[in-house]
PDB file of N, CA and C in Angstrom:
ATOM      1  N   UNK A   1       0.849  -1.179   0.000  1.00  0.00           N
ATOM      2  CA  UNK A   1       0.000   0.000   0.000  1.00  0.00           C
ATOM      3  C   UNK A   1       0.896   1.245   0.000  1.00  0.00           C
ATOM      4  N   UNK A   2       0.652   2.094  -0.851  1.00  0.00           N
ATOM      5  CA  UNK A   2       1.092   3.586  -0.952  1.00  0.00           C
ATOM      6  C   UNK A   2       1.140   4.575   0.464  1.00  0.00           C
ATOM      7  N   UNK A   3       2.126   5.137   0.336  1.00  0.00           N
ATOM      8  CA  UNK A   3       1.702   6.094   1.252  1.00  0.00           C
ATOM      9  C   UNK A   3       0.511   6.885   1.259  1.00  0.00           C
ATOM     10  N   UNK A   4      -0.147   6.924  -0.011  1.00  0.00           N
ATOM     11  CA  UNK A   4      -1.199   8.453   0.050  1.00  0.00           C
ATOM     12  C   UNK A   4      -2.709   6.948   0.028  1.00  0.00           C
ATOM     13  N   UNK A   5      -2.073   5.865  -0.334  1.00  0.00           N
ATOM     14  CA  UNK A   5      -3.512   4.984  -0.161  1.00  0.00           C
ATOM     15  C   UNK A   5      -3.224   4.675   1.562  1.00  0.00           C
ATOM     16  N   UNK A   6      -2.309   4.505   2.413  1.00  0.00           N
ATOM     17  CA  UNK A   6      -2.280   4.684   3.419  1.00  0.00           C
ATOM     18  C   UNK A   6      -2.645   5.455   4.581  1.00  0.00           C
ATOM     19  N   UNK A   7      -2.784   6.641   3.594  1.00  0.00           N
ATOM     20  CA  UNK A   7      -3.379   8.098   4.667  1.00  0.00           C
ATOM     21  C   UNK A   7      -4.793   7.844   4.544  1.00  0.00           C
ATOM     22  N   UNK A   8      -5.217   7.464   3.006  1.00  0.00           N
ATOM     23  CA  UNK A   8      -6.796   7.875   2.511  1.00  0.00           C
ATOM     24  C   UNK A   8      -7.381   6.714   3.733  1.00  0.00           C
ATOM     25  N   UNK A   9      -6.910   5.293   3.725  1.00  0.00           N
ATOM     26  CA  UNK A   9      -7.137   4.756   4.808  1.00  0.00           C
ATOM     27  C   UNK A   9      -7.421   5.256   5.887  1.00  0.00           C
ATOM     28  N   UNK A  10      -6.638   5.667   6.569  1.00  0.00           N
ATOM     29  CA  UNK A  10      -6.848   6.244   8.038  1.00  0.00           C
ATOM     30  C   UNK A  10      -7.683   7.206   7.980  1.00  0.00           C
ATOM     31  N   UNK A  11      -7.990   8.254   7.077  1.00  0.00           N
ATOM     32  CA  UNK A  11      -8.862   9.192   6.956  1.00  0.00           C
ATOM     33  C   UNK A  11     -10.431   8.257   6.847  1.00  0.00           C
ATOM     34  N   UNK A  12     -10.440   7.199   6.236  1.00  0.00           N
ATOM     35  CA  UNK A  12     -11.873   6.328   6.186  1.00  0.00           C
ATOM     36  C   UNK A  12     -11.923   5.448   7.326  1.00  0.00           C
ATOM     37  N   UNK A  13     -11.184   5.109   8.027  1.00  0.00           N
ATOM     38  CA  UNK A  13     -10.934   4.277   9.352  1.00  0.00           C
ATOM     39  C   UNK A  13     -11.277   5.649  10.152  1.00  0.00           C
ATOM     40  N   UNK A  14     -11.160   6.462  10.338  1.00  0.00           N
ATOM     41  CA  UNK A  14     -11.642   7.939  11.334  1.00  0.00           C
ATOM     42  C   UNK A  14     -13.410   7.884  11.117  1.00  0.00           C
ATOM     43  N   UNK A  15     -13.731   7.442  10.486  1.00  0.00           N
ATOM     44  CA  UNK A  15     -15.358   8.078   9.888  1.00  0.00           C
ATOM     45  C   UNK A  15     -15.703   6.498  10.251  1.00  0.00           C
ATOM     46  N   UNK A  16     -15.399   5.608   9.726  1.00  0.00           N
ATOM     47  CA  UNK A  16     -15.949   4.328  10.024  1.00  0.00           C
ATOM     48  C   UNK A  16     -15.083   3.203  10.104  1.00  0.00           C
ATOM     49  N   UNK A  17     -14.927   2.609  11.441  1.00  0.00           N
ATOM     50  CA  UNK A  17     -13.740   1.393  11.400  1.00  0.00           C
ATOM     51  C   UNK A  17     -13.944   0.197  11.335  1.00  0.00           C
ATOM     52  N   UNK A  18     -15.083  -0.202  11.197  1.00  0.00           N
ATOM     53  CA  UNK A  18     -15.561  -1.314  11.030  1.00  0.00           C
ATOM     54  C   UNK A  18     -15.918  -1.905   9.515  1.00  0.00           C
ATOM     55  N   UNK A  19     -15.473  -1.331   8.585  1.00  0.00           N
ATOM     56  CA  UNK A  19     -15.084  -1.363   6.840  1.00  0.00           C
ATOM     57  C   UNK A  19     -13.501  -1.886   6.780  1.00  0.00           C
ATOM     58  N   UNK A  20     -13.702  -3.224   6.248  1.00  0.00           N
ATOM     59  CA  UNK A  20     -11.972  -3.084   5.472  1.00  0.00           C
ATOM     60  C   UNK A  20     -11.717  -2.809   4.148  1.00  0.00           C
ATOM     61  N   UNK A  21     -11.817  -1.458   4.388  1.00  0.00           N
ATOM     62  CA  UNK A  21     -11.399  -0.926   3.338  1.00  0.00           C
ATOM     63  C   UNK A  21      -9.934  -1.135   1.849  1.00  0.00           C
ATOM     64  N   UNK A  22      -9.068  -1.682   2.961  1.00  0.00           N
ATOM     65  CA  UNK A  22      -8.480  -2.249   1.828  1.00  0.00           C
ATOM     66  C   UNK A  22      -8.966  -2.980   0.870  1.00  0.00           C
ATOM     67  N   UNK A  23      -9.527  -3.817   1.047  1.00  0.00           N
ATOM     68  CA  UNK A  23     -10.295  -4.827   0.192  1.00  0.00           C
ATOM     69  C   UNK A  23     -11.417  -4.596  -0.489  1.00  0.00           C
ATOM     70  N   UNK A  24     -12.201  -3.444   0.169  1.00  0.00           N
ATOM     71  CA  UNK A  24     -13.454  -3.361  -0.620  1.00  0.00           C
ATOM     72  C   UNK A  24     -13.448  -2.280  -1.920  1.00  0.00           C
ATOM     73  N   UNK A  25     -14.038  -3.276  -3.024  1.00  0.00           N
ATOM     74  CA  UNK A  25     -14.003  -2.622  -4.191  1.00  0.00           C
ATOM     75  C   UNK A  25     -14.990  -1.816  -5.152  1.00  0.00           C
ATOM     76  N   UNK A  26     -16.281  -1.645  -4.235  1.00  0.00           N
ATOM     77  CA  UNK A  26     -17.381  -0.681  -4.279  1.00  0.00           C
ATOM     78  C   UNK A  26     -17.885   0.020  -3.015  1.00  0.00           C
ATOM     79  N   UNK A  27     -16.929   0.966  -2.476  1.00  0.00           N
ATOM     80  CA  UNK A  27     -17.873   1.326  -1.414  1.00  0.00           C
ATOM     81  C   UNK A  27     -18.947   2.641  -1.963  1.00  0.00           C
ATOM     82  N   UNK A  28     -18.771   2.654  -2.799  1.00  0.00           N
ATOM     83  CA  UNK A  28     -20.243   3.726  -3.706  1.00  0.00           C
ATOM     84  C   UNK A  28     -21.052   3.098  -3.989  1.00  0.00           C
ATOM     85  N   UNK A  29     -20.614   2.040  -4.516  1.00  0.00           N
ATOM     86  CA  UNK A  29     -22.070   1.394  -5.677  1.00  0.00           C
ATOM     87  C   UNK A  29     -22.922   0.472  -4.944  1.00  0.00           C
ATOM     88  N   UNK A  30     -21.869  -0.168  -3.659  1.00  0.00           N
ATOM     89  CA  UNK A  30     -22.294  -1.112  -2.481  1.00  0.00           C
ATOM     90  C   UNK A  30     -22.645  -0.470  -1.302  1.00  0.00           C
ATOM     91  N   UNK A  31     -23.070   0.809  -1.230  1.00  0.00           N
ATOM     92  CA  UNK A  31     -23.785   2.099  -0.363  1.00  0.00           C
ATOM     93  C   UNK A  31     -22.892   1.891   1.076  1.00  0.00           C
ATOM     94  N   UNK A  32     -21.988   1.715   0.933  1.00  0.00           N
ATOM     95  CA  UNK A  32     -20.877   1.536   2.253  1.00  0.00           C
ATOM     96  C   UNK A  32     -20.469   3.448   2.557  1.00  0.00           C
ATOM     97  N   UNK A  33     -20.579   3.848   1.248  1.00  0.00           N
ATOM     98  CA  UNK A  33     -20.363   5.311   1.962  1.00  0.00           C
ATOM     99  C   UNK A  33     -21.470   5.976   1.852  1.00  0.00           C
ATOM    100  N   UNK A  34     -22.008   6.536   2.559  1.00  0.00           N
ATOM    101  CA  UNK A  34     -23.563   7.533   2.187  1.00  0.00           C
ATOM    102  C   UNK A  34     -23.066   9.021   1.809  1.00  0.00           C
ATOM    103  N   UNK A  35     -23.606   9.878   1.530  1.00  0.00           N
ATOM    104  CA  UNK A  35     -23.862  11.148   1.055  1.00  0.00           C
ATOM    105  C   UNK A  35     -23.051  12.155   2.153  1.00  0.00           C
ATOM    106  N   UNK A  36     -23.303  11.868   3.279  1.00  0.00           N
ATOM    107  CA  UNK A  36     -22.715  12.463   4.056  1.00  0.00           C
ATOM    108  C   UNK A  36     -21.447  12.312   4.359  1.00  0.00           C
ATOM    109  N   UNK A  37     -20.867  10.864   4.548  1.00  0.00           N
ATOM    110  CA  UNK A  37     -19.712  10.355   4.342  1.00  0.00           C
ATOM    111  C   UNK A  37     -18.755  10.840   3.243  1.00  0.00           C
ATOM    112  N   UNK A  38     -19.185  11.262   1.977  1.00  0.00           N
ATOM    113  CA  UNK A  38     -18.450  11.453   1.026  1.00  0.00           C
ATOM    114  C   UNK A  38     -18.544  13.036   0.814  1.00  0.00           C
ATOM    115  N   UNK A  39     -19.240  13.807   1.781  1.00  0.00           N
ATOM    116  CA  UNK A  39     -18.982  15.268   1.607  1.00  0.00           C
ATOM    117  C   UNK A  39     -17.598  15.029   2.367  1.00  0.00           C
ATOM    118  N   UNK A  40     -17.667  14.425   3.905  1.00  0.00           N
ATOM    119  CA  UNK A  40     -16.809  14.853   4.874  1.00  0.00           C
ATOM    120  C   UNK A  40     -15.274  13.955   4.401  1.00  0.00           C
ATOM    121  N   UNK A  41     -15.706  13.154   3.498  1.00  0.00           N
ATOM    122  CA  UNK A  41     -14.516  12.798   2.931  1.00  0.00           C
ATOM    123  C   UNK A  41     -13.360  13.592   1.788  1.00  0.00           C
ATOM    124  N   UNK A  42     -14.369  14.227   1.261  1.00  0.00           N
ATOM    125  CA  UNK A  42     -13.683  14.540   0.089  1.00  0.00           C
ATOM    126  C   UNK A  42     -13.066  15.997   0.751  1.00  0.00           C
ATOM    127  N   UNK A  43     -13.504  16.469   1.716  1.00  0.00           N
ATOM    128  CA  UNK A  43     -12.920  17.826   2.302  1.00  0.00           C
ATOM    129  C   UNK A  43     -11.770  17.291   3.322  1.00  0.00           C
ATOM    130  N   UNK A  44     -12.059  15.882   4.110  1.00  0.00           N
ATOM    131  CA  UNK A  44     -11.032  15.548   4.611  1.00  0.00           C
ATOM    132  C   UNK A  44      -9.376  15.497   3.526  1.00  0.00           C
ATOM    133  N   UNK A  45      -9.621  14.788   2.323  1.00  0.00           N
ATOM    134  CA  UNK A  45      -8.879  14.577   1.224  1.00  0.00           C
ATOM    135  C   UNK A  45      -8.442  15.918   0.636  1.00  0.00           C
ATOM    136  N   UNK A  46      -9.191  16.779   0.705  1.00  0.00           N
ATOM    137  CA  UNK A  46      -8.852  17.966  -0.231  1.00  0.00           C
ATOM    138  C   UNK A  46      -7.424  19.157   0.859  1.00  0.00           C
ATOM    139  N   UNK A  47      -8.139  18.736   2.464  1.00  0.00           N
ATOM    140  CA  UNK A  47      -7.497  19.466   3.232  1.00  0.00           C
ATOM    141  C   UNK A  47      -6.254  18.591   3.585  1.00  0.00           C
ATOM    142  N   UNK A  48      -6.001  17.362   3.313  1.00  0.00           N
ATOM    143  CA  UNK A  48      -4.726  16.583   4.037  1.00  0.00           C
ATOM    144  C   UNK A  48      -3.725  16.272   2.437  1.00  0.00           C
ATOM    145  N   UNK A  49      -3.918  16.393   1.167  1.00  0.00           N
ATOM    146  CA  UNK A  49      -3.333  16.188   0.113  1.00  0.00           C
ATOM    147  C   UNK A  49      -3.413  17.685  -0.960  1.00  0.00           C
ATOM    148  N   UNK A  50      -4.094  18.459  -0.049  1.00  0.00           N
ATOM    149  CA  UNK A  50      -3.784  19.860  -0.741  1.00  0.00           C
ATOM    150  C   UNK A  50      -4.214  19.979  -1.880  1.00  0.00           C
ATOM    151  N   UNK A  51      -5.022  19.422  -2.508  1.00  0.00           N
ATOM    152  CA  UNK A  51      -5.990  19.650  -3.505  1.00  0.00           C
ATOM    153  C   UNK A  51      -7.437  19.706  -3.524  1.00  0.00           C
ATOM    154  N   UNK A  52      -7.724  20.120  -5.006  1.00  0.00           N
ATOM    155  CA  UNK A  52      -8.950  20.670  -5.037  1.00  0.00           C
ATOM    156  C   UNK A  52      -9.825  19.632  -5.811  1.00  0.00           C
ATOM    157  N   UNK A  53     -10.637  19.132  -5.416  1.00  0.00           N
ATOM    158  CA  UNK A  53     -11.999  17.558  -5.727  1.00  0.00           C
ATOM    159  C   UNK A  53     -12.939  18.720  -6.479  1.00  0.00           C
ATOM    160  N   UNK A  54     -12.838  18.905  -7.541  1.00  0.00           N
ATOM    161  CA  UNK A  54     -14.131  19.454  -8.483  1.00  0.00           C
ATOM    162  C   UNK A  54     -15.087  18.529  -8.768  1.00  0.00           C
ATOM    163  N   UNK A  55     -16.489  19.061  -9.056  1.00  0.00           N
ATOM    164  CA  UNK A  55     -17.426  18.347  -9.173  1.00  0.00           C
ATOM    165  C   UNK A  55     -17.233  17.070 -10.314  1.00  0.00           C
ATOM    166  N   UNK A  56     -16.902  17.975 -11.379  1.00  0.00           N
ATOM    167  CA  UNK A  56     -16.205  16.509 -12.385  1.00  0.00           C
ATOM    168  C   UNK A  56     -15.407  15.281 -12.068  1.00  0.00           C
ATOM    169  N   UNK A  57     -14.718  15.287 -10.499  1.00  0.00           N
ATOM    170  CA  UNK A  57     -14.233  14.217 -10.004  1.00  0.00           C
ATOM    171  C   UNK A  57     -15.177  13.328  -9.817  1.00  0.00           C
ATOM    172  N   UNK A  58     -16.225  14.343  -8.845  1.00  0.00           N
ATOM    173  CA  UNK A  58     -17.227  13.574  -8.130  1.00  0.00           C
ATOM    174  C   UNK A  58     -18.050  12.169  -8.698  1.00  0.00           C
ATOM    175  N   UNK A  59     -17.397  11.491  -9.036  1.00  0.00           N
ATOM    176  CA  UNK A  59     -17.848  10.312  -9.792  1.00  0.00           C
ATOM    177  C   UNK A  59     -17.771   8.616  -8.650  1.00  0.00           C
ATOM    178  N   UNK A  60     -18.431   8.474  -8.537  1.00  0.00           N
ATOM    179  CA  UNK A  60     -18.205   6.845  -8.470  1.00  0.00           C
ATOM    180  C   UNK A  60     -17.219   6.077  -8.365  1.00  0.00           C
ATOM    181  N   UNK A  61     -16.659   6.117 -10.254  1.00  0.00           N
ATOM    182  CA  UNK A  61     -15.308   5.330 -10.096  1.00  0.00           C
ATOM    183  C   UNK A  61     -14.214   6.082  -9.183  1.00  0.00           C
ATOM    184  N   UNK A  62     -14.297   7.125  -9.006  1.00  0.00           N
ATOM    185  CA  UNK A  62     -12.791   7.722  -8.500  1.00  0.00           C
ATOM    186  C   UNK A  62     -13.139   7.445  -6.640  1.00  0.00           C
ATOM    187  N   UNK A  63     -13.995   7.031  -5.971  1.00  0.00           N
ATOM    188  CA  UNK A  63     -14.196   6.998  -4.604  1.00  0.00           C
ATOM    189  C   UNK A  63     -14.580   5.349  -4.330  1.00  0.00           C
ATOM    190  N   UNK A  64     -14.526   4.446  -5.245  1.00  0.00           N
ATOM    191  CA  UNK A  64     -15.158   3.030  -5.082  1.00  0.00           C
ATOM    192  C   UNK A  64     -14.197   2.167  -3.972  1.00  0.00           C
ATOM    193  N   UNK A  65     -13.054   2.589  -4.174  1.00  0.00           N
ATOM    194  CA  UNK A  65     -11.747   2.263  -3.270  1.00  0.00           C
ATOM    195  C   UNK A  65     -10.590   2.961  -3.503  1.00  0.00           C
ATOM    196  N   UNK A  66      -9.846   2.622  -2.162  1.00  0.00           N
ATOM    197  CA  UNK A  66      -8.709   3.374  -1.772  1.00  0.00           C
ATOM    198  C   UNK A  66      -7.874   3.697  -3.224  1.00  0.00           C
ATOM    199  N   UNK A  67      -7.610   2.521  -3.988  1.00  0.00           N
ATOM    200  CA  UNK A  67      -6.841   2.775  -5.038  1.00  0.00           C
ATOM    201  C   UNK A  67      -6.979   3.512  -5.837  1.00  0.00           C
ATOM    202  N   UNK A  68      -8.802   3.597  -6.264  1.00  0.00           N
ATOM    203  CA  UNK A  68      -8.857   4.968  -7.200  1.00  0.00           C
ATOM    204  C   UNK A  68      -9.327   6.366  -6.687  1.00  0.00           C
ATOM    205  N   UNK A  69      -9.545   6.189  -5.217  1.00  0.00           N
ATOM    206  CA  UNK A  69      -8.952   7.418  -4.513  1.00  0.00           C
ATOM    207  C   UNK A  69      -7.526   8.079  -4.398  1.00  0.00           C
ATOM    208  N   UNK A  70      -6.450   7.152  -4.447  1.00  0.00           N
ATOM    209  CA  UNK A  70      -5.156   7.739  -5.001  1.00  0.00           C
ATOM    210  C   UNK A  70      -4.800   8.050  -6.013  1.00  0.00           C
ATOM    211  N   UNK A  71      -5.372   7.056  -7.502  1.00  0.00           N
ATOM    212  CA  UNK A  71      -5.019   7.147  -8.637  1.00  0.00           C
ATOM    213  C   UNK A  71      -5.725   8.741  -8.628  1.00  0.00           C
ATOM    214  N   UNK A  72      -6.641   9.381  -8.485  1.00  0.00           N
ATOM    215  CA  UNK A  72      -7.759  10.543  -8.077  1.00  0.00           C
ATOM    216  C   UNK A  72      -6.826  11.368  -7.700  1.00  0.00           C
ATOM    217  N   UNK A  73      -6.052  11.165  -6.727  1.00  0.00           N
ATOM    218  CA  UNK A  73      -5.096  12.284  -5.714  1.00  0.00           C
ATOM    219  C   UNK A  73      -3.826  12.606  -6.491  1.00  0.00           C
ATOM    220  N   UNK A  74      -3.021  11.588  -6.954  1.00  0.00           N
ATOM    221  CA  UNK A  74      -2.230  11.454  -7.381  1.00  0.00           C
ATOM    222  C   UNK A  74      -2.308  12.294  -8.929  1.00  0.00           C
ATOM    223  N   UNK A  75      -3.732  12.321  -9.505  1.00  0.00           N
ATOM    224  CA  UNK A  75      -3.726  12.751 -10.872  1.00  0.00           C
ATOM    225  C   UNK A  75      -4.117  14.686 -10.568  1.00  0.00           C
ATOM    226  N   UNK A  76      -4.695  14.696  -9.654  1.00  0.00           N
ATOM    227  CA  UNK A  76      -4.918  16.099  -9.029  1.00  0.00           C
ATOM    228  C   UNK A  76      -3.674  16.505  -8.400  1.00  0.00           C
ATOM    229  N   UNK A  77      -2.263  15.914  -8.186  1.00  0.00           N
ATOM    230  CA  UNK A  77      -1.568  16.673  -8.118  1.00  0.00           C
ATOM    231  C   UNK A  77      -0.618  16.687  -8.776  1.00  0.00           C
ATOM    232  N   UNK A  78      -0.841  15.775  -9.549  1.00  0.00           N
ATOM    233  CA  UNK A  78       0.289  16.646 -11.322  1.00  0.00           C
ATOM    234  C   UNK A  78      -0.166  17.841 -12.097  1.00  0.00           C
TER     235      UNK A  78
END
């Protein structure tokens, strides 16, 4: 695991610890994160990796798991 899939971890282990998130590969489509969860996420993410989550991110695939939450982070900060 990456360092920045390592943080996004702990930032989703803070909100809910009873998800293993490593492993899970829909937490959007498999309603593991709700609406509220993914406001306070994406501001958690925006404020700890210093970027900016525009609505055009706001998609599905880019929050389903940790990995394409980094591939997400990682492409927002090139």
């Amino acid at each position: 695991m990456s360092e920045i899939e390592s943080k996004i971890n702990e930032i989703l282990m803070e909100q809910d610890d009873s998800v293993n998130y490593e492993e899970e590969k829909h937490l959007i489509d498999d309603r593991i994160l709700d609406s509220f969860a993914i406001i306070s996420l994406i501001s958690d993410l925006e404020e700890e990796f210093d970027v900016r989550i525009n609505a055009v991110e706001m998609v599905p695939e880019n929050f389903n798991s940790i990995k394409a939450m980094a591939a997400m982070i990682q492409r927002l900060q090139g």
